[in-house]
Protein backbone atom coordinates (compact mmCIF):
# COMPACT_ATOMS: atom_id res chain seq x y z
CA UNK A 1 172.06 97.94 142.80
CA UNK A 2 175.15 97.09 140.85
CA UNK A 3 178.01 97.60 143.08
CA UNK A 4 181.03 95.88 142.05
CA UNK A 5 181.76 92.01 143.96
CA UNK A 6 184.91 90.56 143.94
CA UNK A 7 184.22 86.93 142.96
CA UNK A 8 187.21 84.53 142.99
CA UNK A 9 186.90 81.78 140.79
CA UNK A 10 185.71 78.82 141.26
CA UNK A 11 186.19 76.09 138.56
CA UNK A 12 183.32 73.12 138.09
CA UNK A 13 181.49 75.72 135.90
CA UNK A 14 182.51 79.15 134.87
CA UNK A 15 183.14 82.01 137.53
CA UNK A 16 183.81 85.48 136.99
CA UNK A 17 185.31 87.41 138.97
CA UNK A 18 183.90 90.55 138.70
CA UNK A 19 185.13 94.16 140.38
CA UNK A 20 186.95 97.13 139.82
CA UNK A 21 189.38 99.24 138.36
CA UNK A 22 190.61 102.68 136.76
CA UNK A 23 192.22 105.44 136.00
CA UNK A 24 191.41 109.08 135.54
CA UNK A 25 191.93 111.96 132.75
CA UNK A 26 189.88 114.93 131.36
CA UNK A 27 185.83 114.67 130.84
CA UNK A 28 185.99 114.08 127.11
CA UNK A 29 182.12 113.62 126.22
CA UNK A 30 178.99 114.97 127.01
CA UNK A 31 176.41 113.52 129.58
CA UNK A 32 173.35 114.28 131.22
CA UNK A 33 170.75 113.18 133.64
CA UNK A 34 167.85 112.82 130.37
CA UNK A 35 165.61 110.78 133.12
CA UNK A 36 165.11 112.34 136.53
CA UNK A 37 166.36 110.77 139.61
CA UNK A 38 162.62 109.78 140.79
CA UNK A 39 162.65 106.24 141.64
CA UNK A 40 163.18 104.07 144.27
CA UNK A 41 165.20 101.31 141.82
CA UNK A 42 165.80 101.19 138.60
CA UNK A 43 166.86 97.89 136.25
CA UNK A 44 169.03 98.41 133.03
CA UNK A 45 167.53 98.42 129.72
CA UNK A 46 166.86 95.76 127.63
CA UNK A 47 164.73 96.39 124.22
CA UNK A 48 163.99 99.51 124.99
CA UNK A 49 162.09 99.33 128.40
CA UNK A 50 163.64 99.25 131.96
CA UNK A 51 161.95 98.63 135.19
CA UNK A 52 161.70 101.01 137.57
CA UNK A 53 160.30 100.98 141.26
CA UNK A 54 158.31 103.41 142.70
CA UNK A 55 156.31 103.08 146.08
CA UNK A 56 157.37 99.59 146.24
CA UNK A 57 155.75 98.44 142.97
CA UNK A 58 157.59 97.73 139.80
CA UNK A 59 156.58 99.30 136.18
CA UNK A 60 158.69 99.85 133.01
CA UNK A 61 159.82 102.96 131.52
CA UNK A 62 160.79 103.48 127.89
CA UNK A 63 164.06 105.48 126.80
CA UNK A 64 161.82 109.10 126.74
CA UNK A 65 161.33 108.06 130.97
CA UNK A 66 157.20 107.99 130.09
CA UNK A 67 155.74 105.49 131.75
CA UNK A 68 154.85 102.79 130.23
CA UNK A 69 153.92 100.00 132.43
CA UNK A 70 152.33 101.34 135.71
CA UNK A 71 153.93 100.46 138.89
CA UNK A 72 151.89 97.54 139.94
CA UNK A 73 153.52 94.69 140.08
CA UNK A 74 155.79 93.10 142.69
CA UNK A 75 158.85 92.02 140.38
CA UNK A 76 159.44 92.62 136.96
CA UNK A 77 162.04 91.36 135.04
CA UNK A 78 164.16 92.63 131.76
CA UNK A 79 162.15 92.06 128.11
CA UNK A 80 163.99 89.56 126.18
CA UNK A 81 161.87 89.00 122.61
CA UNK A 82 159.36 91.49 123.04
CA UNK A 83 157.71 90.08 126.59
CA UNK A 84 158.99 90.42 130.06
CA UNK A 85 158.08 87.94 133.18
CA UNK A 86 156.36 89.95 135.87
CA UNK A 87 154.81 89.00 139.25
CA UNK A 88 151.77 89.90 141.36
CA UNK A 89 151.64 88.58 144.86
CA UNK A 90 152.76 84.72 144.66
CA UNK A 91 151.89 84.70 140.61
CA UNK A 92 154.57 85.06 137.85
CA UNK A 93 152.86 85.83 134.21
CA UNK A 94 153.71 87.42 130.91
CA UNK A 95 153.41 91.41 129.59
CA UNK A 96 154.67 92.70 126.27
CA UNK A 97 155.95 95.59 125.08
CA UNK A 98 152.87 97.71 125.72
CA UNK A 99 152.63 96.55 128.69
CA UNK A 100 149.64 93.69 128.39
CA UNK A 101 148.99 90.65 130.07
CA UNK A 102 149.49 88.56 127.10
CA UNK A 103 150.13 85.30 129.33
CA UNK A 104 148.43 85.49 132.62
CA UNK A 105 149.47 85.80 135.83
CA UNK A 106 148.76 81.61 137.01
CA UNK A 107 152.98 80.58 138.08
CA UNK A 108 154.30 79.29 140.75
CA UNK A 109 158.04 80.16 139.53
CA UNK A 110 158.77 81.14 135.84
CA UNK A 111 161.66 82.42 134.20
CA UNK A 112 162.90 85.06 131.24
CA UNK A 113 161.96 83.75 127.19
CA UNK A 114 165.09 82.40 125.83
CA UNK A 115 164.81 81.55 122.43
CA UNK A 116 161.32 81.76 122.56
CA UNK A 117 160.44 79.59 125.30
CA UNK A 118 160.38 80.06 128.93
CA UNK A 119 160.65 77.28 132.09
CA UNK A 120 157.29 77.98 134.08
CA UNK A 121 156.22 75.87 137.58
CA UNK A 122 152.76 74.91 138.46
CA UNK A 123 151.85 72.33 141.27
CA UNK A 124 155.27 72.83 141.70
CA UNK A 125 156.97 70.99 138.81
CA UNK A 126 157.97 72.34 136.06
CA UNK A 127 157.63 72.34 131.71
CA UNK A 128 158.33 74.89 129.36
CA UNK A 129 155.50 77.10 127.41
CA UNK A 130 156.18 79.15 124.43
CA UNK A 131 155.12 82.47 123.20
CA UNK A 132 151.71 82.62 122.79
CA UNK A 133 151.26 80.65 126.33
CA UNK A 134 150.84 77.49 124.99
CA UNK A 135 152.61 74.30 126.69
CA UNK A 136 155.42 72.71 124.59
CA UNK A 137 157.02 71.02 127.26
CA UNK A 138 154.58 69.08 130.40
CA UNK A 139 154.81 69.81 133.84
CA UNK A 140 157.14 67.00 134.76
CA UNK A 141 160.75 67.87 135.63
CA UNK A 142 162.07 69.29 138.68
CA UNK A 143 163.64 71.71 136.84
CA UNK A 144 163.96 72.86 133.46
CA UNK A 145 166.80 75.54 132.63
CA UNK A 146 166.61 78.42 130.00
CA UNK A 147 167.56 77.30 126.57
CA UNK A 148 170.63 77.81 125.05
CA UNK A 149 171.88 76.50 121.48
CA UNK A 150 168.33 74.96 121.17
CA UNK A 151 168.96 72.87 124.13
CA UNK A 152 167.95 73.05 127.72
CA UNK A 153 169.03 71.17 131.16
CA UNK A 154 166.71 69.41 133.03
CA UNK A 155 166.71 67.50 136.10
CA UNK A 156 164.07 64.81 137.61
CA UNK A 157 164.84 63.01 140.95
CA UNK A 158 168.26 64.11 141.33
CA UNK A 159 169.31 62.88 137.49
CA UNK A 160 170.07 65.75 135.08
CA UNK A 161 169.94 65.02 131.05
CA UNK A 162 169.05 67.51 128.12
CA UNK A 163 165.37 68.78 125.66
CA UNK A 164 165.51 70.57 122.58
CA UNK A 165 162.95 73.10 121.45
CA UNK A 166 160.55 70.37 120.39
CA UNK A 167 160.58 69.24 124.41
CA UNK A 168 161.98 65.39 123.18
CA UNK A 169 164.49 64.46 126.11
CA UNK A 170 167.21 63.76 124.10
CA UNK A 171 170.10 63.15 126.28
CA UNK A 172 169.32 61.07 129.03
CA UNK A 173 168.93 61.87 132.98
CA UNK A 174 172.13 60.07 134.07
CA UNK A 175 174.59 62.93 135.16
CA UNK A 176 174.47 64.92 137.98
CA UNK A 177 175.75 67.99 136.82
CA UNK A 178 175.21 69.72 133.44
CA UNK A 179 176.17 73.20 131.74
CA UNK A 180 174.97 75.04 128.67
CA UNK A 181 175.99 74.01 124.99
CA UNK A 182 177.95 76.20 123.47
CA UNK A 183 179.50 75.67 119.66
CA UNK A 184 177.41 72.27 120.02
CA UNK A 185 179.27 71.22 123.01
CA UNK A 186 178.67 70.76 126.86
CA UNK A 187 180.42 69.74 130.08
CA UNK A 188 178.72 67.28 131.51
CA UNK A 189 179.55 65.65 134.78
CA UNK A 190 178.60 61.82 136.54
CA UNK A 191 179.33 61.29 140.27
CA UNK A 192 181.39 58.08 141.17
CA UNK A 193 183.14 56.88 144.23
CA UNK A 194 182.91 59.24 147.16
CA UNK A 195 180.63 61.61 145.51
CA UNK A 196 183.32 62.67 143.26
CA UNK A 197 182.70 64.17 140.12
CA UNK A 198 184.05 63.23 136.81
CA UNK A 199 183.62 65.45 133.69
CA UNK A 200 183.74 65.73 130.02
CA UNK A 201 182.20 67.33 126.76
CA UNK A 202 179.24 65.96 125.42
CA UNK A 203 177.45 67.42 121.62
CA UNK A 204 173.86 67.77 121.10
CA UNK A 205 173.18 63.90 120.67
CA UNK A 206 174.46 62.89 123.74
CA UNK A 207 177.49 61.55 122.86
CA UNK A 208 180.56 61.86 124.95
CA UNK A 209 182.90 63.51 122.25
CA UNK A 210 185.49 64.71 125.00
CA UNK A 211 186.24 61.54 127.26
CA UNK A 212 184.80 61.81 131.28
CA UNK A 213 188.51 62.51 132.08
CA UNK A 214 188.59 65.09 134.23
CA UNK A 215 187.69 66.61 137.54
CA UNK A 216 186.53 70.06 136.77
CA UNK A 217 185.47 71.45 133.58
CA UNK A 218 184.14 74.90 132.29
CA UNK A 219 181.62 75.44 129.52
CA UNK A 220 183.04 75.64 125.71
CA UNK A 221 183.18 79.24 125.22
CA UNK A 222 184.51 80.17 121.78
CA UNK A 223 185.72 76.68 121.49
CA UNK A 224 187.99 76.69 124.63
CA UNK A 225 187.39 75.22 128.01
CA UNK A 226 189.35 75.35 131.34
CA UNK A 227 189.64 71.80 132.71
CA UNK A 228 191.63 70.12 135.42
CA UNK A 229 192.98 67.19 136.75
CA UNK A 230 194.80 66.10 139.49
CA UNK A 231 194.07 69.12 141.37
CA UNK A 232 196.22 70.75 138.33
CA UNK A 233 194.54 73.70 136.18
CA UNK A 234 194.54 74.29 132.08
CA UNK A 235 192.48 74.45 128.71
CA UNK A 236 191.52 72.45 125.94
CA UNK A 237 190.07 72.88 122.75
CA UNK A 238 186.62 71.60 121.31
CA UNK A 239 188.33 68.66 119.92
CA UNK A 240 190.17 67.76 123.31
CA UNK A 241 193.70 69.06 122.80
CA UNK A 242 195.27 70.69 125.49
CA UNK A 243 196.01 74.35 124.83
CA UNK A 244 197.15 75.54 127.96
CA UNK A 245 199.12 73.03 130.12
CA UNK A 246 197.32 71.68 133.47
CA UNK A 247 200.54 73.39 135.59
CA UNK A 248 198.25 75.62 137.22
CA UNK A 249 197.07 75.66 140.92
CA UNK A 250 193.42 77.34 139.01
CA UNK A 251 192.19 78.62 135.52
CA UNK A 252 189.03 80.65 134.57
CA UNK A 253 187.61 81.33 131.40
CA UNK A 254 188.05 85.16 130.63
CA UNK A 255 186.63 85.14 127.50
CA UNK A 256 189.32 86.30 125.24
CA UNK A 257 191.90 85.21 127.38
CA UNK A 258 192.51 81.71 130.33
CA UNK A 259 193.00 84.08 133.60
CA UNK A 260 195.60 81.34 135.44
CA UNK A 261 196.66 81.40 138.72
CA UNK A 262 199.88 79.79 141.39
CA UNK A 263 199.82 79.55 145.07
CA UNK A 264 200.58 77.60 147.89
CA UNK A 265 196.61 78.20 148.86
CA UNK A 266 193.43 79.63 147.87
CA UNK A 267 194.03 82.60 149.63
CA UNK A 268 197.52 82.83 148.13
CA UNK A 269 196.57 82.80 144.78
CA UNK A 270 198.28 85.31 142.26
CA UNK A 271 196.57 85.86 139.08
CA UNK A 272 197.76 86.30 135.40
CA UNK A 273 196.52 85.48 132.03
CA UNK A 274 197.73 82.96 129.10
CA UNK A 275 196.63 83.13 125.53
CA UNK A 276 194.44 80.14 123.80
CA UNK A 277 197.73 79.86 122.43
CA UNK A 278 199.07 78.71 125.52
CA UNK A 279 201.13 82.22 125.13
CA UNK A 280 201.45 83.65 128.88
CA UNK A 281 201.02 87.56 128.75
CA UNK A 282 200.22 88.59 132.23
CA UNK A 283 202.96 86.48 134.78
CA UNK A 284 200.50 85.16 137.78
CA UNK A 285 201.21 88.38 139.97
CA UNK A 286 198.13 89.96 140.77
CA UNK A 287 195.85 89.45 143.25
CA UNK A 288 192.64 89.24 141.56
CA UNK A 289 191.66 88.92 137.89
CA UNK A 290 188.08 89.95 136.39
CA UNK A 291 186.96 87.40 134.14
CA UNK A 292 183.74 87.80 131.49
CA UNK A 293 183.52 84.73 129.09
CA UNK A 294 181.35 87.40 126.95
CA UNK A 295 184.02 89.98 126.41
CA UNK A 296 185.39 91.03 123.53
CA UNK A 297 189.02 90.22 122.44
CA UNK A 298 189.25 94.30 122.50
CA UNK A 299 188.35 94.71 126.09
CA UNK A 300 191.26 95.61 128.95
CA UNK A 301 191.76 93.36 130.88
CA UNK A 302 191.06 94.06 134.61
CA UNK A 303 193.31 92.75 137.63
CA UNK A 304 194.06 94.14 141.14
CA UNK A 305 197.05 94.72 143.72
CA UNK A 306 195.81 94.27 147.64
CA UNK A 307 192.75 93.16 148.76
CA UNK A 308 189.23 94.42 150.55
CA UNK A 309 189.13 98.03 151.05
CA UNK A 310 193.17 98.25 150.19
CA UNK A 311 192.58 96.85 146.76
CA UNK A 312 193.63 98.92 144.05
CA UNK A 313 191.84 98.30 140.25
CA UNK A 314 193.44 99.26 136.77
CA UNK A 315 193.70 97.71 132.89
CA UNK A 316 195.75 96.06 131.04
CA UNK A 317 196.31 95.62 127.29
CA UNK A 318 196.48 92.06 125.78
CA UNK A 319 200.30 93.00 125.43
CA UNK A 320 200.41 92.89 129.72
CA UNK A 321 201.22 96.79 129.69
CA UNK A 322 199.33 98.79 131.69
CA UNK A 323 197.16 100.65 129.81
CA UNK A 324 194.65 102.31 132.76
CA UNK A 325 196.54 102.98 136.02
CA UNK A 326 195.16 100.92 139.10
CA UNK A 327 194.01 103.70 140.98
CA UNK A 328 190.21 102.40 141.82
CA UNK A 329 188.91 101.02 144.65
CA UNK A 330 186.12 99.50 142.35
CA UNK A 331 185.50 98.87 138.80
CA UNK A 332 183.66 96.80 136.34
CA UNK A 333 183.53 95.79 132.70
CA UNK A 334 183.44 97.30 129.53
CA UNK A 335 180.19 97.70 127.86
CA UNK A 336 179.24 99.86 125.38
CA UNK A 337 182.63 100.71 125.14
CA UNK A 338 182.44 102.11 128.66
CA UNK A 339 183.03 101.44 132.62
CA UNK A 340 181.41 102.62 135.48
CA UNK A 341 184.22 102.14 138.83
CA UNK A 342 184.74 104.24 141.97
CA UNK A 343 187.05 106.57 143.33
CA UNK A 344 189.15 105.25 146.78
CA UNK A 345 187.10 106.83 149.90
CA UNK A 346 190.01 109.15 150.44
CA UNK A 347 189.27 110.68 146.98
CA UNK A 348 185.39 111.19 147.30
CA UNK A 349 184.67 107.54 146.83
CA UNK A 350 182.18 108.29 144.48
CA UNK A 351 181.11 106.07 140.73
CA UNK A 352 181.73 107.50 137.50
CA UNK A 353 182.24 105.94 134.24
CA UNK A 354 185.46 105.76 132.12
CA UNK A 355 186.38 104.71 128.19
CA UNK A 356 188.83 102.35 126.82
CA UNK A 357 191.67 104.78 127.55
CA UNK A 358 190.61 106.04 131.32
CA UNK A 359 189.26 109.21 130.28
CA UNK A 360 186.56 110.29 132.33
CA UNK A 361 182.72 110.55 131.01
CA UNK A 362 180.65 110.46 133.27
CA UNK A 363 182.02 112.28 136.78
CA UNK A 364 182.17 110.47 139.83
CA UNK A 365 179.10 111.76 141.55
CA UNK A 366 177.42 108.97 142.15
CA UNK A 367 176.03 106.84 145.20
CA UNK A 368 175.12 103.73 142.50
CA UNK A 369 175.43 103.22 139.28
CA UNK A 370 174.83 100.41 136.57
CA UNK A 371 176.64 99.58 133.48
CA UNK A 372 175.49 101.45 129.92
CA UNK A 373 172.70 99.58 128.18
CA UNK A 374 171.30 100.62 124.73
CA UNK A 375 172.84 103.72 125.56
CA UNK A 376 171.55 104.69 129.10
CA UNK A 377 172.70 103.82 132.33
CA UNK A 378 170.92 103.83 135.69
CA UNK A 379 172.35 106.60 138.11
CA UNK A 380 171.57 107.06 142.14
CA UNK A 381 172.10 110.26 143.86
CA UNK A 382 170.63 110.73 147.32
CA UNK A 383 168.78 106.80 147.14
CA UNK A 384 166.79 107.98 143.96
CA UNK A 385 167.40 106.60 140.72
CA UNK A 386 167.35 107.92 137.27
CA UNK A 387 169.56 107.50 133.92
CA UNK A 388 172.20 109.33 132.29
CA UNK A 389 172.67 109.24 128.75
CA UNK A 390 175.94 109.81 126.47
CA UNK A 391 174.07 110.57 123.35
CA UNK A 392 173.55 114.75 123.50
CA UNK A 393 172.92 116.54 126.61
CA UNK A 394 169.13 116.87 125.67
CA UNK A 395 166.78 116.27 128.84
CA UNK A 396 163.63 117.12 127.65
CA UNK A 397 162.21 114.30 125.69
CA UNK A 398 160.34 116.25 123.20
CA UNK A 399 164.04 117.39 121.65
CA UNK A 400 165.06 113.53 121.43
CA UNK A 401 164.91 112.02 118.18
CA UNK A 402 162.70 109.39 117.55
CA UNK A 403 164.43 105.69 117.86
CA UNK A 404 163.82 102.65 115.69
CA UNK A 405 164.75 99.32 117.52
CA UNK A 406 165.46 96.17 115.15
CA UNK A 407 166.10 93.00 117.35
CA UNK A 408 168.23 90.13 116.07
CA UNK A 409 168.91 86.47 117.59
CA UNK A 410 172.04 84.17 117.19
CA UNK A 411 171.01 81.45 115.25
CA UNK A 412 167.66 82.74 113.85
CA UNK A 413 166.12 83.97 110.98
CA UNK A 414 163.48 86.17 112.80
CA UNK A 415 163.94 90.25 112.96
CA UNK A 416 162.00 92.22 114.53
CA UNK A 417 161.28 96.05 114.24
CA UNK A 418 159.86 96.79 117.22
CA UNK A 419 157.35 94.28 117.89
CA UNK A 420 156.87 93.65 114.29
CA UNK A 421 158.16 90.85 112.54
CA UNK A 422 160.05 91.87 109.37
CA UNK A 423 161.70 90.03 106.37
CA UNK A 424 163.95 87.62 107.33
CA UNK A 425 167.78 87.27 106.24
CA UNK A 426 169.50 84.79 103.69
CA UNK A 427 171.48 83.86 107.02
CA UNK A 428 170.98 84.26 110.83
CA UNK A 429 173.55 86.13 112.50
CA UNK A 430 176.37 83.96 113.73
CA UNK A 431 179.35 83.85 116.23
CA UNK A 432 183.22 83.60 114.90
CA UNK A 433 186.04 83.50 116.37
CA UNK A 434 184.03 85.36 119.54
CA UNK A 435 182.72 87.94 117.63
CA UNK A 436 179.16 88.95 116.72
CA UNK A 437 178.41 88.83 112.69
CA UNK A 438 175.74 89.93 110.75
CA UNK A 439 173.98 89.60 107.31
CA UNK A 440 175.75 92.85 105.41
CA UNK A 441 173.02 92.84 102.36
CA UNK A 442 170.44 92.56 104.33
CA UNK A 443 171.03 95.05 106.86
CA UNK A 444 172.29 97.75 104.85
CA UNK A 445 169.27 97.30 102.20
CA UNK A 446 166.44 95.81 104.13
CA UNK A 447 166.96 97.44 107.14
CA UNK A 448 168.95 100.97 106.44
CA UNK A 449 167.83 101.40 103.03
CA UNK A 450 171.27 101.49 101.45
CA UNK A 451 172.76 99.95 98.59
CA UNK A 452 175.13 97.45 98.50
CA UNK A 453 177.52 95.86 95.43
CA UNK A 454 179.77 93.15 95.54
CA UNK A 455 183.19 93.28 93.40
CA UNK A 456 183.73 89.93 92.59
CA UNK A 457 187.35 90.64 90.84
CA UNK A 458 188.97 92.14 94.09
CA UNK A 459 186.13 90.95 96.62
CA UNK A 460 185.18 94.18 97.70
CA UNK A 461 182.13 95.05 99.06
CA UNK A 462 180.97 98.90 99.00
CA UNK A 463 178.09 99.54 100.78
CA UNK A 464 176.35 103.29 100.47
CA UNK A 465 174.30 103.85 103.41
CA UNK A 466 172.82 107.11 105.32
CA UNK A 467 175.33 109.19 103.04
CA UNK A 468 178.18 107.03 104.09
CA UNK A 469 180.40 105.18 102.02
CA UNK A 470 181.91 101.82 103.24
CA UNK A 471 184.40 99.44 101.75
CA UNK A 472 185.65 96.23 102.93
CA UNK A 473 186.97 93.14 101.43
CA UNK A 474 186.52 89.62 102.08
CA UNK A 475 189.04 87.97 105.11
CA UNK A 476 190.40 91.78 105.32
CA UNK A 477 190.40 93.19 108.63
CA UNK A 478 190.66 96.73 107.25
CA UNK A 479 187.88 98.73 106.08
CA UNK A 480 187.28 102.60 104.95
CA UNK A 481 184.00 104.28 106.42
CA UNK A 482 184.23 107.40 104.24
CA UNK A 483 187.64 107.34 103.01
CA UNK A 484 189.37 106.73 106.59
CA UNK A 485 190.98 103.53 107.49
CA UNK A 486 189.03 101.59 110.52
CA UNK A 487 190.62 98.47 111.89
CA UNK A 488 188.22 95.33 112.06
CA UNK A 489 188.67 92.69 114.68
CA UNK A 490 186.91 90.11 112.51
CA UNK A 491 187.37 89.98 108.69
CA UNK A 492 184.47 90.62 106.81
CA UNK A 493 183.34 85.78 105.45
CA UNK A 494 181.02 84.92 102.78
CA UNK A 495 179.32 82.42 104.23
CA UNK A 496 176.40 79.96 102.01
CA UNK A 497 176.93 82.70 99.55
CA UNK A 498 175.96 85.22 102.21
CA UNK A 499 178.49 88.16 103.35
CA UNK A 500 178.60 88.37 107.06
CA UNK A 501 180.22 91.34 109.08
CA UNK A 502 181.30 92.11 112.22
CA UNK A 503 178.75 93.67 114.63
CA UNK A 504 181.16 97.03 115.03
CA UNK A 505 181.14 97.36 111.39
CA UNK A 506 177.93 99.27 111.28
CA UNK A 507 179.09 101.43 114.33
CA UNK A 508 179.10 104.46 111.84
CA UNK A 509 176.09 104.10 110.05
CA UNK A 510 173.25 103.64 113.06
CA UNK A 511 172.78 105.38 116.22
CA UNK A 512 173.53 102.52 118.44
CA UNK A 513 174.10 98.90 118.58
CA UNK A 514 174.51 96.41 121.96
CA UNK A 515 174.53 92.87 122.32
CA UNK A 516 173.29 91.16 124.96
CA UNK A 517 174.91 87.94 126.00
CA UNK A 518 172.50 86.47 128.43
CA UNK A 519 169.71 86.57 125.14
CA UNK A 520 172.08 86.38 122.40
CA UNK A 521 170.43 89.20 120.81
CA UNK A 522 171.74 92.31 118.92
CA UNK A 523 169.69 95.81 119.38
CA UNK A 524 170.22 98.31 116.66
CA UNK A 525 168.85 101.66 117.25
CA UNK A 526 168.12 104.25 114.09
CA UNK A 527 167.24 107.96 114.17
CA UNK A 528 163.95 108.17 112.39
């Protein structure tokens, strides 16, 4: 399941270059095994539900372990907006969250709902259906890719152009390679001479807003994009400046951070990392660099000395400093605040999971393990799988406490509790400066039944919710969570009269919160 692959980068698109790292201390938290070690795999999960495989088949699970979809079906894939994409034989169809058939099983090929639509293939060509099954795009492209920022690629005969929601094609099929749009923007590429590809940045019209100058380009994340030219590596920003100088023999995306690299070859390469402004922190001396365009500008940056089986994993602060010894023979990202990596062979060789500052939380006891999701991982001890939870210790389900799930999009107005559609916000939740930010009023009142007031004099904001007391202030990054001092990334931004938050601001208040890039939707979990 998830071990950890070394991926070096490779430019056109975005890599990342994912493995591992770590260091150990003292067990500081409580685990436990809360879903037996039963099955024969075991997804992560994703709104509440994971897959699970048993005798071959594929059902889902909730967060208690019942069962809530039987094992029956050949694949089944993670819910994303309250339905999941499963297959039977050479069929792909539709279940939601109690586990019907709510779009039958008639595909030839179909992927995940993204933003509430979902590429399907019959007669094998392919168009786009919606929710309730019905067809919003026809069955005429060779291809139709999930949709992201309202717009999707597509590609007919060979040519590749863009549809929005509505289905209109409303970028042409002239280029041969396209990306996702992200902040409105997308790198786009058109083959000339020798079947060499030139690229630049087009927005959601279809104009070219960053000139075809180039001959690699990443996506936009967070307004920056790794380029080169010449056969030299850097960045530039959403308006075309160059951030990072093209001096480079390669650059990746890392998110928070451009992970750069010099060498006489490919196999050369040492790594380091460079600000977006331009800023180097880490000199180009290791031999590997893990790089998540998703991360958080809090996350440790992960890098390696030796490679294969000699490699040796660790973190680093955004100051360079080594901040989690490279003592691993595997490791992968942060999530949830927490890494799962492996001991050398000569130490046991076994996965575990570590925090931000190496201390150990889960021991390294494990043949497998995945990454936390919504506060569970999936563990594998003698090739069974089961999860371990953080939360309490408690194993028997009937001690849990019941969970409320509220689902929220990037970008959209719709919330969901559960499966139930609820009032919507003033303002959809939004992305700034690469961090996740959500409608304060109407979470703390609509949703957690607190009270919120607004102090226009000093802009303050006090919010009282489940017998805390918060204060923050408007483009502040300091807040007090019951008279103590907490340390925002993000400052709190009033935004079309709307106050918007950071996503960890609410960290104290609710029993869990994760994001999930891929969907671009926050899960926020309540005792009830």
């Amino acid at each position: 399941m998830k071990k950890l692959i070394l991926i070096m980068m490779a430019i056109c698109l975005i890599s990342s270059l994912h493995v591992p790292v770590v260091a150990s201390s003292e067990q500081t938290r409580l685990h436990a095994v809360v879903i037996p070690m039963i099955y024969e795999d075991a997804r992560d999960f994703s709104e509440g539900m994971a897959a699970v495989a048993d005798d071959g088949k594929w059902g889902y699970i909730d967060a208690h372990g019942n069962m809530v979809v039987p094992s029956q079906y050949d694949a089944a894939y993670p819910f994303f907006g309250g339905m999941a994409c499963v297959k039977s034989g050479d069929k792909y169809g539709y279940i939601d969250l109690s586990g019907s058939l709510v779009i039958p099983l008639q595909y030839e090929d179909a992927t995940s709902f993204s933003e509430g639509l979902a590429s399907v293939v019959m007669d094998g060509k392919c168009g786009v259906i919606n929710q309730k099954g019905e067809q919003v795009v026809p069955f005429i492209y060779d291809r139709v890719n999930s949709f992201f920022g309202g717009m999707a690629g597509v590609i007919r005969d060979g040519k590749r152009g863009y549809i929005d929601i509505s289905g209109e094609l409303v970028v042409p099929l002239e280029y041969s390679i396209t990306t996702r749009f992200f902040h409105g923007l997308a790198a786009v590429a058109q083959q000339g001479e020798g079947f060499r590809n030139t690229w630049g940045f087009i927005d959601t019209s279809g104009e070219i807003v960053i000139p075809m100058l180039y001959s690699a380009a990443s996506e936009m994340y967070n307004g920056i994009a790794t380029v080169a030219k010449d056969n030299r590596f850097g960045a530039i920003s959403s308006t075309g400046e160059v951030i990072v100088p093209l001096e480079y023999d390669m650059a990746v995306h890392g998110g928070h951070f451009i992970a750069v690299a010099k060498g006489e070859n490919f196999q050369e390469l040492k790594w380091g990392a460079v600000l977006f402004t331009g800023r180097e922190i880490i000199p180009p001396v290791y031999d590997a660099i893990a790089t998540n365009p998703f991360q958080s500008d809090e996350a440790p940056i992960l890098v390696a000395l030796g490679a294969g089986d000699e490699a040796r994993w660790g973190y680093l602060d955004m100051a360079g400093e080594v901040c989690i010894p490279l003592s691993y023979s595997e490791a992968n990202a942060f999530y949830e605040g927490l890494a799962s990596v492996r001991l050398p062979e000569e130490s046991g060789g076994g996965w575990g999971f570590i925090d931000t500052l190496g201390n150990i939380v889960v021991p390294f006891e494990y043949e497998a393990v995945n990454g936390f999701r919504e506060g569970l991982s999936a563990i594998q001890q003698g090739g069974q799988w089961g999860y371990v939870s953080l939360d309490s210790g408690l194993s028997d389900p009937e001690e849990m406490p019941s969970m409320e799930q509220i689902t929220m999009t990037i970008g959209s107005l719709d919330v969901y509790r559960g499966e139930v559609q609820i009032e919507s916000p003033s303002i959809a939740p939004m992305i700034i400066n690469d961090r996740t930010m959500l409608p304060y009023r109407f979470l703390c009142e609509t949703v957690l039944g607190g009270e919120v007031q607004f102090h226009h004099e000093t802009r303050g904001v006090i919010a009282l919710v489940n017998g805390h007391k918060i204060e923050m202030f408007i483009d502040k990054t300091e807040m007090t969570v019951d008279g103590e001092t907490v340390e925002l990334s993000q400052p709190p931004v009033i935004i079309e009269s709307s106050t918007l938050v950071p996503l960890r601001a609410f960290e104290s208040v609710v029993s869990s919160l994760s994001w999930n890039p891929e969907s671009q939707t926050v899960t926020v979990k309540l005792n009830r």
